[in-house]
N, C-alpha and C. Protein backbone atom coordinates (compact mmCIF):
# COMPACT_ATOMS: atom_id res chain seq x y z
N UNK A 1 45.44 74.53 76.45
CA UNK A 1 44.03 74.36 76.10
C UNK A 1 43.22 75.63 76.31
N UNK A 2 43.77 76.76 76.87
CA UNK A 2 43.46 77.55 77.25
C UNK A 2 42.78 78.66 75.56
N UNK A 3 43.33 78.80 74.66
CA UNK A 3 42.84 79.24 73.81
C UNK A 3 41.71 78.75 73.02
N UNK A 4 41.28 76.91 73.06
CA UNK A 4 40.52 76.29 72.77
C UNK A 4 39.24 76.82 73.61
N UNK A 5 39.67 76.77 74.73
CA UNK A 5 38.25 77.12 75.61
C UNK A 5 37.71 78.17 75.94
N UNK A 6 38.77 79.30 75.30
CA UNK A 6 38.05 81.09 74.94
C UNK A 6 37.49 80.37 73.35
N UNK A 7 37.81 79.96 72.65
CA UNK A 7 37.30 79.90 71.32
C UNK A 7 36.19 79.14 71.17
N UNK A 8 35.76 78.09 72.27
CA UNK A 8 34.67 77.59 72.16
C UNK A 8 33.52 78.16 72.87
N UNK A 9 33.98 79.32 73.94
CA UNK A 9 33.00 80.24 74.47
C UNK A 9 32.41 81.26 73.53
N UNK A 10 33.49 81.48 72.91
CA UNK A 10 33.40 82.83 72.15
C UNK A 10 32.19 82.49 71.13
N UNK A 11 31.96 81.13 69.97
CA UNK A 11 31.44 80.99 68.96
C UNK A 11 29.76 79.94 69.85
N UNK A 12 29.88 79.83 71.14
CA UNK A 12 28.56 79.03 71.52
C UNK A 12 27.01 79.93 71.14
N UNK A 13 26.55 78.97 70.68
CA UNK A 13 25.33 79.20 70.26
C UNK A 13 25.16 80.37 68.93
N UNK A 14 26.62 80.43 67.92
CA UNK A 14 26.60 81.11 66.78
C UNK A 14 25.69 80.30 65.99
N UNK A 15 24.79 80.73 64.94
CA UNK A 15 24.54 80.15 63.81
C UNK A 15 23.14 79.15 64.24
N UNK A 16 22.70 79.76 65.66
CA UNK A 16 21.41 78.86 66.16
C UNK A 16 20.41 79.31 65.33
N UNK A 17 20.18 80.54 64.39
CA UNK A 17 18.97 80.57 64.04
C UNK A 17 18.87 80.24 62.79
N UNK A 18 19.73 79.56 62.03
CA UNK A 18 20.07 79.07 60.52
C UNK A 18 20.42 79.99 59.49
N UNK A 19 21.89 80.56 60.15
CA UNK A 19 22.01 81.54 59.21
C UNK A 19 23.33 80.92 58.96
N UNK A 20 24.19 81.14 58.57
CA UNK A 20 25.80 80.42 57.77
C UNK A 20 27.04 82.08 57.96
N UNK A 21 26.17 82.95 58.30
CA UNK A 21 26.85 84.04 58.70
C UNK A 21 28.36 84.15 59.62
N UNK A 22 27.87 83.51 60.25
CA UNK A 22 28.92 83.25 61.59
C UNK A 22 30.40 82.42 60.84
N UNK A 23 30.53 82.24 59.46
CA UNK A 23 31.69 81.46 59.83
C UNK A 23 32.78 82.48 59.28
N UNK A 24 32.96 83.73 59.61
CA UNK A 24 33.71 84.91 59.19
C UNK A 24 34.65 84.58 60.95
N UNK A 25 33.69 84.46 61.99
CA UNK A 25 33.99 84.75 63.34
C UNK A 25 35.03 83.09 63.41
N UNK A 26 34.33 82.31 62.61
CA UNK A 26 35.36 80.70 62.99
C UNK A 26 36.41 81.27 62.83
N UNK A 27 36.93 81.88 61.39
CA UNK A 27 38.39 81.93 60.54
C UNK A 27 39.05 82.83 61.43
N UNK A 28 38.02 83.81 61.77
CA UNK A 28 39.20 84.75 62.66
C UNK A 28 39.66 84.23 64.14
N UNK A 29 38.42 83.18 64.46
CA UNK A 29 38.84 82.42 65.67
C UNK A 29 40.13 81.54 65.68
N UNK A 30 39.97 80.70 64.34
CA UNK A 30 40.87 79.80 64.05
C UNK A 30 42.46 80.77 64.39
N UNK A 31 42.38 81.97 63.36
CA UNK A 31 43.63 82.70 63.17
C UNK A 31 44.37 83.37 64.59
N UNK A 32 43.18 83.23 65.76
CA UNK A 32 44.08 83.43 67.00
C UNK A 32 44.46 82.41 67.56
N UNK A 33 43.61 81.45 67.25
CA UNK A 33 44.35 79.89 67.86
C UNK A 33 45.58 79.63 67.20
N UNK A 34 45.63 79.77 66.08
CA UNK A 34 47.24 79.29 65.23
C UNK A 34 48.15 80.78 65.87
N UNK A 35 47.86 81.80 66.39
CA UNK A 35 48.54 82.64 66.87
C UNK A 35 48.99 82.05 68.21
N UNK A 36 47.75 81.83 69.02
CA UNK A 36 48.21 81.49 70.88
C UNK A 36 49.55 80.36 70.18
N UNK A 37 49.48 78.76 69.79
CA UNK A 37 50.12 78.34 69.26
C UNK A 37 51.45 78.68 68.82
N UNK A 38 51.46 79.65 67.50
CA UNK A 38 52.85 80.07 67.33
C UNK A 38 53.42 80.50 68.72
N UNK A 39 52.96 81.58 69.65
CA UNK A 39 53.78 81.99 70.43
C UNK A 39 54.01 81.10 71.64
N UNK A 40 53.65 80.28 71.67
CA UNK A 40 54.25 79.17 72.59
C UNK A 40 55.24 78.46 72.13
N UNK A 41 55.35 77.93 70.45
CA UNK A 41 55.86 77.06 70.05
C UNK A 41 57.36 78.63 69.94
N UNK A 42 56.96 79.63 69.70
CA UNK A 42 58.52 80.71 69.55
C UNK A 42 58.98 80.39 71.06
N UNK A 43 57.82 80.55 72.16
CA UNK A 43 58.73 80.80 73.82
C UNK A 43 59.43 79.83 74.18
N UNK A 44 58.86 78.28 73.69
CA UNK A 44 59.16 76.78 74.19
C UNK A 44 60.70 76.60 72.99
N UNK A 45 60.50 77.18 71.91
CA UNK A 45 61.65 76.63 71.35
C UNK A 45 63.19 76.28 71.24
N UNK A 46 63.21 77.52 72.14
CA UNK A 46 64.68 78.14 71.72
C UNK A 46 65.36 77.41 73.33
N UNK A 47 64.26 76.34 74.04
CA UNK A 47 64.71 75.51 75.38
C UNK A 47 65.64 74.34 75.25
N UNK A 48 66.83 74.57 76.16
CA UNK A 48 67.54 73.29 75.58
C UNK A 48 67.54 72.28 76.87
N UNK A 49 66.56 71.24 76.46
CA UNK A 49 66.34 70.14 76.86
C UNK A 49 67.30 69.19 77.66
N UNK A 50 68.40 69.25 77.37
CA UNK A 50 69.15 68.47 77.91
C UNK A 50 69.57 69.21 79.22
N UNK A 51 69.41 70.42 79.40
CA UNK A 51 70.36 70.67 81.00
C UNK A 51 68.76 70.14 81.93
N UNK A 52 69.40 69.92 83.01
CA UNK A 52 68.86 69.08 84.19
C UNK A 52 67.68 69.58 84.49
N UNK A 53 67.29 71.10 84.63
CA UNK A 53 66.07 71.78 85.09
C UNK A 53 65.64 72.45 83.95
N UNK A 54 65.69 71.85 83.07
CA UNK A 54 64.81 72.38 81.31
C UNK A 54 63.29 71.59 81.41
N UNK A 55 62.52 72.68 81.18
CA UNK A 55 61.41 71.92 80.78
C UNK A 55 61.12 70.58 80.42
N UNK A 56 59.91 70.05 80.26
CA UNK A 56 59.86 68.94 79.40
C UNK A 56 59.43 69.01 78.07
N UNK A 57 60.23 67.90 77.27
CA UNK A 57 59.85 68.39 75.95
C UNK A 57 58.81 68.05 75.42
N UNK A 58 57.61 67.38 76.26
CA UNK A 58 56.73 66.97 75.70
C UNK A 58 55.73 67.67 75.23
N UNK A 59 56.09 69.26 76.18
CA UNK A 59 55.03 70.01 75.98
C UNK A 59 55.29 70.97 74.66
N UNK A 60 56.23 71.02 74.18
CA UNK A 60 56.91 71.53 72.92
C UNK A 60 56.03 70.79 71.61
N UNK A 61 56.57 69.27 72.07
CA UNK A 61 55.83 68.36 70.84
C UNK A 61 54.70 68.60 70.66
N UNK A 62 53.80 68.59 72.01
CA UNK A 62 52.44 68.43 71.91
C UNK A 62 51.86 70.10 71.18
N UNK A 63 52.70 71.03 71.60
CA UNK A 63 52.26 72.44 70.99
C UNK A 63 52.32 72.54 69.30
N UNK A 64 53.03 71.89 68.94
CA UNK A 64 53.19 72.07 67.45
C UNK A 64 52.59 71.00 66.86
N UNK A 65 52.49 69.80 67.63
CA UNK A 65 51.33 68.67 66.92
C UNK A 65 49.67 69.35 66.98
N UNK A 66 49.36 70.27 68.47
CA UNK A 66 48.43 71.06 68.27
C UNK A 66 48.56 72.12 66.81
N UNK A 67 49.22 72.75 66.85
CA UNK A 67 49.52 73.63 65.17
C UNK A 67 49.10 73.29 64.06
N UNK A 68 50.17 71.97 63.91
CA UNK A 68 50.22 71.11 62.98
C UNK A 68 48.53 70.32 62.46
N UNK A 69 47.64 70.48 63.49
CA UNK A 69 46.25 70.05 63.93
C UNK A 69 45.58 70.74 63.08
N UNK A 70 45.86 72.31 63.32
CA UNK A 70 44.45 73.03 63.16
C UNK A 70 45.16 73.39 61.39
């Protein structure tokens, strides 16, 4: 969640004075969020689940259902 909550700092209070300017800063926001994303879903992937002290895979699912999101 950690990239969500630089990206919602980053864009607060854009576009307060009624301008439509600001949505250059969304797309490029968006394009680091689908970045943080990819590189979790590359680090988490290549984990094989079944040996005893492997991660859980829930957090795999949930990273690419986040992806799959935006």
């Amino acid at each position: 969640l950690k990239p969500l909550k630089e990206a919602t700092l980053r864009l607060k209070g854009r576009g307060a004075s009624g301008r439509f300017g600001a949505i250059y800063k969304v797309i490029l926001t968006f394009k680091a969020i689908l970045k943080a994303y990819e590189n979790l879903s590359e680090q988490y992937g290549s984990v094989d689940f079944n040996k005893a002290d492997a991660l859980e895979d829930h957090l795999v699912i949930n990273v690419q259902a986040g992806w799959n999101k935006l």
